[in-house]
Protein backbone atom coordinates (compact mmCIF):
# COMPACT_ATOMS: atom_id res chain seq x y z
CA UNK A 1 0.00 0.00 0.00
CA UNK A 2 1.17 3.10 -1.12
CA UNK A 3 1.38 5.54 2.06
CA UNK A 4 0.03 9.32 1.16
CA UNK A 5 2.33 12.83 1.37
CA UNK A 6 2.15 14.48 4.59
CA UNK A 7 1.87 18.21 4.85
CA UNK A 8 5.31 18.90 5.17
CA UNK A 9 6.50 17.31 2.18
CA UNK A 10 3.69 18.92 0.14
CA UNK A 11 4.75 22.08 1.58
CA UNK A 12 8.68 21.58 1.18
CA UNK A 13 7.30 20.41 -2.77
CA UNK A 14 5.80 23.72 -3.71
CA UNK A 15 8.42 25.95 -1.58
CA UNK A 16 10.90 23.74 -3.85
CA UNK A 17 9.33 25.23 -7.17
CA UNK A 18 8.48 28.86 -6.19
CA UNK A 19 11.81 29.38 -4.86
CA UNK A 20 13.75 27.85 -7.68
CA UNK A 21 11.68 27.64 -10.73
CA UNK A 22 12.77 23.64 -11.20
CA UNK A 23 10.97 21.72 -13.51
CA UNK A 24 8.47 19.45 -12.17
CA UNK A 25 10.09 16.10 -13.64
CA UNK A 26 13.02 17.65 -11.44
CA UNK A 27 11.52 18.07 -8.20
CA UNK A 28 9.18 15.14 -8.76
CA UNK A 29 12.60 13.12 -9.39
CA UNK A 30 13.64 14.87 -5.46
CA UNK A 31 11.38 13.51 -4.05
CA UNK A 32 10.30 10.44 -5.73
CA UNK A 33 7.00 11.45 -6.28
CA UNK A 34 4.68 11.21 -9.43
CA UNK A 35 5.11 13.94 -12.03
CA UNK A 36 1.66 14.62 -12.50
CA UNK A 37 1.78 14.50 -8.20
CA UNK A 38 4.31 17.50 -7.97
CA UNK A 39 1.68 19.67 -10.53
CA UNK A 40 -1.80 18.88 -8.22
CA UNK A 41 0.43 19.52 -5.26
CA UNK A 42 1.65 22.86 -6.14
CA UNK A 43 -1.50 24.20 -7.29
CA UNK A 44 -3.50 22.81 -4.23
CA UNK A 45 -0.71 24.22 -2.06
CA UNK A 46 -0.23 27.69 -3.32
CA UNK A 47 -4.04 28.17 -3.57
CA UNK A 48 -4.01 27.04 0.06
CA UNK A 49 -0.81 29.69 0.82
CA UNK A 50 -2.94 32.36 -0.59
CA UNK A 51 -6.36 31.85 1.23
CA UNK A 52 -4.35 31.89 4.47
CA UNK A 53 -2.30 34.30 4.22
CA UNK A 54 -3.86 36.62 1.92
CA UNK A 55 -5.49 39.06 4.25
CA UNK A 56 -2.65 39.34 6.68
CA UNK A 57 -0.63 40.33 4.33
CA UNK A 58 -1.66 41.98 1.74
CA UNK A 59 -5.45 42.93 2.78
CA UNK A 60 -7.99 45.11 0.34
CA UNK A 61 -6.42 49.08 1.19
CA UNK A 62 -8.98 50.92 3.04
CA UNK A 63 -9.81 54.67 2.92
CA UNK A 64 -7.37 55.25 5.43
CA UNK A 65 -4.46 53.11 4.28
CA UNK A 66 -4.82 55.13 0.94
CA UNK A 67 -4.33 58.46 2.66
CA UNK A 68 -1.50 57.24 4.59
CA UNK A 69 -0.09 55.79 1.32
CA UNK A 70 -0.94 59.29 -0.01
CA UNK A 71 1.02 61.11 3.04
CA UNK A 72 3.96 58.80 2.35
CA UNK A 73 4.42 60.15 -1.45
CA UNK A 74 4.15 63.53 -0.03
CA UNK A 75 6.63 63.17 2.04
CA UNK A 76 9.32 61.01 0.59
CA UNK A 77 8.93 61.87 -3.10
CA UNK A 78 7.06 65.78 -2.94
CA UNK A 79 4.32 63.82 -5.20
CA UNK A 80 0.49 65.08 -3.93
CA UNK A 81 -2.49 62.90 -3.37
CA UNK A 82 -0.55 59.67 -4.70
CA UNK A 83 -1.81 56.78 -3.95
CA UNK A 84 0.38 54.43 -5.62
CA UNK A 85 3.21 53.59 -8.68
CA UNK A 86 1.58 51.24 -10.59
CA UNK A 87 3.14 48.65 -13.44
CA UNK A 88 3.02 45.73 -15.45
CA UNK A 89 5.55 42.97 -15.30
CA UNK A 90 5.34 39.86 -17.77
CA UNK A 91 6.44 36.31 -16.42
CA UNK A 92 7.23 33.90 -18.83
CA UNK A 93 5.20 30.88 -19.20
CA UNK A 94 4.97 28.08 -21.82
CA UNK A 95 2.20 28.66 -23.73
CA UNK A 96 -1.17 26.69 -22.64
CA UNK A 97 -2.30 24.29 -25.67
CA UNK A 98 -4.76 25.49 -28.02
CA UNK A 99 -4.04 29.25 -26.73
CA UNK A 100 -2.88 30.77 -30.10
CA UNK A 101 -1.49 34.38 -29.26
CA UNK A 102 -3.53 35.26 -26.65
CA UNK A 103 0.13 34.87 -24.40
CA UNK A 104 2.47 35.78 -26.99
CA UNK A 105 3.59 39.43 -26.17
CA UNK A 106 6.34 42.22 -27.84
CA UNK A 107 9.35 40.40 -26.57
CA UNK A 108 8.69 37.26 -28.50
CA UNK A 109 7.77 34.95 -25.58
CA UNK A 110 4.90 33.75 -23.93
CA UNK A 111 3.74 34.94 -20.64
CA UNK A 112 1.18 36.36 -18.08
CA UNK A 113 1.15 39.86 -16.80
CA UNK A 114 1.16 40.90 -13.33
CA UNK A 115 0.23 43.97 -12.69
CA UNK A 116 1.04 45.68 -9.21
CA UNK A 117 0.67 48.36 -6.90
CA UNK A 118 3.69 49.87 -4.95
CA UNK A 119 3.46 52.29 -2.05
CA UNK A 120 6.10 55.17 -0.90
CA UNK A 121 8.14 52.43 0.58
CA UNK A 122 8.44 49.65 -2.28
CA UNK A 123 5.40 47.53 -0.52
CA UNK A 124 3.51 46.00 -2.85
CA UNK A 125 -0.08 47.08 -2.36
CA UNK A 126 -2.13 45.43 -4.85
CA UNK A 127 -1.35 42.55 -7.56
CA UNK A 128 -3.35 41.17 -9.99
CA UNK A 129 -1.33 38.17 -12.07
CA UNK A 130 -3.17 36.32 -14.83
CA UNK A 131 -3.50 38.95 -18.08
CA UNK A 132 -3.09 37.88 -21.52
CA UNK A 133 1.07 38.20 -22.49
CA UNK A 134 -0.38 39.97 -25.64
CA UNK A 135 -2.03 42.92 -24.01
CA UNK A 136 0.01 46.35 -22.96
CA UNK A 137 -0.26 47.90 -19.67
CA UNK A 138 -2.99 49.54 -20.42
CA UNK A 139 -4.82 46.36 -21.77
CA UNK A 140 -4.04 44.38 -18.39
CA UNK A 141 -5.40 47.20 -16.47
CA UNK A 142 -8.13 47.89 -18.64
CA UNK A 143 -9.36 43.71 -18.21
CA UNK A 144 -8.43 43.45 -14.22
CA UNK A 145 -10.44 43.57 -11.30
CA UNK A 146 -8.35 45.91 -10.10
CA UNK A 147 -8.92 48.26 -13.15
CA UNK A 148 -13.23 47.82 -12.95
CA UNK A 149 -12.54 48.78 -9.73
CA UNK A 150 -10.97 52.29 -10.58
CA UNK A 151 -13.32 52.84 -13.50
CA UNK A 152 -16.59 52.30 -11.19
CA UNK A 153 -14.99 54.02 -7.98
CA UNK A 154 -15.03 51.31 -5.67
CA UNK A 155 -11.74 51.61 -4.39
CA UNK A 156 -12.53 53.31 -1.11
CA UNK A 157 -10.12 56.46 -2.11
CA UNK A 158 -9.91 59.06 0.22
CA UNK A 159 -12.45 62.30 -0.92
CA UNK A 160 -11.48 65.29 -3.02
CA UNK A 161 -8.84 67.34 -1.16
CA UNK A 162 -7.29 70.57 -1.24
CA UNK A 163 -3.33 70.36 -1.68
CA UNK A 164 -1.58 73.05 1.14
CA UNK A 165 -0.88 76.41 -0.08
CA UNK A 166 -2.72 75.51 -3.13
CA UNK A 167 -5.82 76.56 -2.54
CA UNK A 168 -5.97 78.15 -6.00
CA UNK A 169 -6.46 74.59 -7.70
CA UNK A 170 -9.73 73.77 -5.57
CA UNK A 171 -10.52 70.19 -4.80
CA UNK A 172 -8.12 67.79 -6.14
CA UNK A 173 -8.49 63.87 -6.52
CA UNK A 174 -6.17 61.09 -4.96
CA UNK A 175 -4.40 59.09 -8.26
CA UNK A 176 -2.02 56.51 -9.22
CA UNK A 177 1.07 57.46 -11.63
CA UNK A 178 1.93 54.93 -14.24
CA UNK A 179 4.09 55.23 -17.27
CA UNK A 180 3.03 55.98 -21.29
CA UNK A 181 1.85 52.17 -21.85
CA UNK A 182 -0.99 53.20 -19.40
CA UNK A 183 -3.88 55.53 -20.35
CA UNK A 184 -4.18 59.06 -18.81
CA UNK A 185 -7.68 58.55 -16.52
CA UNK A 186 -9.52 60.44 -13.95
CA UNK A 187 -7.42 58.68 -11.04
CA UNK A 188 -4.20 58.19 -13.13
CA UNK A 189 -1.51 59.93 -14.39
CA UNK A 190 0.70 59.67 -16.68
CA UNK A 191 3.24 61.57 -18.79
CA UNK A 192 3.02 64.06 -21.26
CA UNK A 193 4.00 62.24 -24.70
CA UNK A 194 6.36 63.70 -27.66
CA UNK A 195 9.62 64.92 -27.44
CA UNK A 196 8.98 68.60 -28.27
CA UNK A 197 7.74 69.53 -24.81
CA UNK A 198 7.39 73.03 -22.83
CA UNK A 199 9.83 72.97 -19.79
CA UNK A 200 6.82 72.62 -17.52
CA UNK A 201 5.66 69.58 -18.89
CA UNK A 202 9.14 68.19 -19.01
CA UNK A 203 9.62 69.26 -14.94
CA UNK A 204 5.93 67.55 -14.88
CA UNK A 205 7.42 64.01 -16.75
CA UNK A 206 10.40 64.11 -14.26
CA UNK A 207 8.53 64.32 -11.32
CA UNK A 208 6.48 62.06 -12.13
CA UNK A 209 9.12 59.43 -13.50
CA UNK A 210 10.73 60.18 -9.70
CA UNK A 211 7.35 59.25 -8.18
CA UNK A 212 7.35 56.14 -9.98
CA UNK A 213 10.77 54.84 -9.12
CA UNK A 214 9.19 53.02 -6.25
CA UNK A 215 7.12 50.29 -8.40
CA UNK A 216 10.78 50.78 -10.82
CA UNK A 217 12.53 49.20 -7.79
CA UNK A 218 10.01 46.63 -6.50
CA UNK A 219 9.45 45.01 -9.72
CA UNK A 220 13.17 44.16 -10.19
CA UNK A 221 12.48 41.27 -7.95
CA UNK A 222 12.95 38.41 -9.94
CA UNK A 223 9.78 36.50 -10.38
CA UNK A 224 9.88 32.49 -11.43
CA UNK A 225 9.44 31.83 -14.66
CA UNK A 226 6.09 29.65 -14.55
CA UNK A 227 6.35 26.24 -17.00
CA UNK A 228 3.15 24.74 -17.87
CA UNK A 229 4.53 21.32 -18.73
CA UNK A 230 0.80 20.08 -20.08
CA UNK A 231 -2.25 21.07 -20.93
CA UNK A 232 -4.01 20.23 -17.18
CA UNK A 233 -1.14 22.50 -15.42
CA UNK A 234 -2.01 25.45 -17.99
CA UNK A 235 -2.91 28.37 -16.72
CA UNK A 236 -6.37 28.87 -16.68
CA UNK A 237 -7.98 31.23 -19.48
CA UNK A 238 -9.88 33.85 -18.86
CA UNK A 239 -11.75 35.39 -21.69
CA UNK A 240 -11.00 37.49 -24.46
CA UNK A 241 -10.20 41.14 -23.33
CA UNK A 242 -12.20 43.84 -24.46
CA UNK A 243 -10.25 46.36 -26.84
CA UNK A 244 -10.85 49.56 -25.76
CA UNK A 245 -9.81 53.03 -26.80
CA UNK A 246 -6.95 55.20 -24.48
CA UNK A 247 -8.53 58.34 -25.56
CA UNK A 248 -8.13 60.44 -22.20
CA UNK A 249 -10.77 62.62 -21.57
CA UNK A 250 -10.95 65.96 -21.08
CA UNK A 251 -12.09 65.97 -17.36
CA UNK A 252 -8.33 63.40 -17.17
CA UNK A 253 -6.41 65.97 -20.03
CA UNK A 254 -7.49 69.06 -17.63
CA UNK A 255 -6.36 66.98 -14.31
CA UNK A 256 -2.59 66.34 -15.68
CA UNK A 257 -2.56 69.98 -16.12
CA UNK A 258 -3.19 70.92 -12.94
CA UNK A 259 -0.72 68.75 -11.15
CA UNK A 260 1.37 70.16 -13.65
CA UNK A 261 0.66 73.71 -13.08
CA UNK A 262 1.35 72.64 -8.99
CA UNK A 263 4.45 70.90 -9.40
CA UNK A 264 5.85 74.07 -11.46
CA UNK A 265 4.20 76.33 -9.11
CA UNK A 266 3.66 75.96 -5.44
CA UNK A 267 4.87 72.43 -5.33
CA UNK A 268 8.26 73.48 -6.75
CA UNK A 269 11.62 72.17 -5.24
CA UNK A 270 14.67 73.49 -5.51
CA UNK A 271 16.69 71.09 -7.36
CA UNK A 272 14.37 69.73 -9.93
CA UNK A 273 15.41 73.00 -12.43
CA UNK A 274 18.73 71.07 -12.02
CA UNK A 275 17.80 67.69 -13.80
CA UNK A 276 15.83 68.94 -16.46
């Protein structure tokens, strides 16, 4: 009789893959266990990683976790009302069977997108792993829960506020900062595109950039490349994403120029004339 896998070893088996990326014939060859064993025990074990661990550590921001996220770009990168760097990050995968291009992305390879959320400190705040390789930024945000969430204003962001000693500007919104592959919304900003740019929109794309450096940072963690070695350890699909346009509108357009206006203006510092 053939005695069953404790615990331990099932949690020593999928610690074994996520911290080295080995195949599963490899680790399955470890610890003389069944191939198709190794692939039911990750999954079951990472799902069961997640649903324990999830909301301890990285729990659904509340209002107030947003504003002290906000005070924390205020203070450590002079960026107002941020509530967040935001990015995409690809991980290669072998493509699922029968998947055509839907994971085939710029670079040539196959892979998912995760798409995070940093803080002023390089935490990771939100993630959202599983968009098609072929979609941009902007795509991945566009199809993620994360991303309905924004749209519909469910986050739980902190109300309109006025910025100090800009009382000029009125009532400003809390938003994200992203780069160009992302498109310019009501509660994200992005740069100004083009080369041929007025200085204040150039000291607006530097700041900005500077704001960002803390999801820059965080995502050069390396991630695991993830191997689907068959068709039942394939990723599961979700469907078709939605093309939609990036248009901004002019409620967004109008927004980018009034953080730009500030950070030229009363939100000035002294060495930023320097780098640009």
């Amino acid at each position: 009789m053939r005695l069953s896998i404790g615990p331990a070893e099932r949690l020593a088996i999928c610690l074994r893959y996520l911290a080295t990326g080995d195949s599963y014939r490899t680790i399955a060859f470890s610890y003389r266990v069944g191939h198709a064993t190794v692939a039911v025990i990750v999954k079951e074990v990472a799902g069961a990683i997640w649903t324990a661990l999830v909301e301890e550590t990285m729990p659904v921001p509340q209002t107030e976790d947003w504003r002290a996220i906000a005070a924390g770009f205020q203070e450590r990168w002079n960026f107002p009302n941020c509530v967040g760097a935001i990015d995409g990050k690809h991980v290669v995968i072998q493509a699922p069977a029968n998947s055509g291009s839907l994971y085939f992305n710029y670079k040539c390879t196959h892979s998912l997108v995760l798409l995070a959320v940093v803080d002023a400190q390089y935490l990771f705040r939100v993630v959202d792993v599983g968009g098609f390789g072929r979609s941009s930024d902007g795509g991945s945000l566009r199809n993620s829960a994360f991303g309905e969430s924004l749209r519909d204003g469910s986050l739980q962001l902190p109300p309109d506020t006025v910025i100090p000693g800009a009382e000029r500007l009125g009532l400003l919104p809390h938003v994200f900062v992203g780069d160009e592959a992302f498109p310019l919304l009501d509660n994200l900003l992005c740069p100004f595109p083009g080369r041929q740019l007025t200085r204040e929109r150039r000291l607006f794309n530097y700041r900005l950039s500077r704001a960002r450096k803390t999801i820059g940072r965080s995502s050069r963690t390396p991630v695991v490349p993830v191997v689907a070695e068959s068709s039942d350890e394939a990723p599961t699909l979700r469907d078709a994403p939605m093309m939609g346009s990036n248009n901004a509108t002019h409620q967004s357009s109008q927004l980018r120029e009034t953080f730009c206006s500030y950070l030229n203006e009363e939100g000035v510092v002294s060495w930023q004339h320097k780098v640009v």
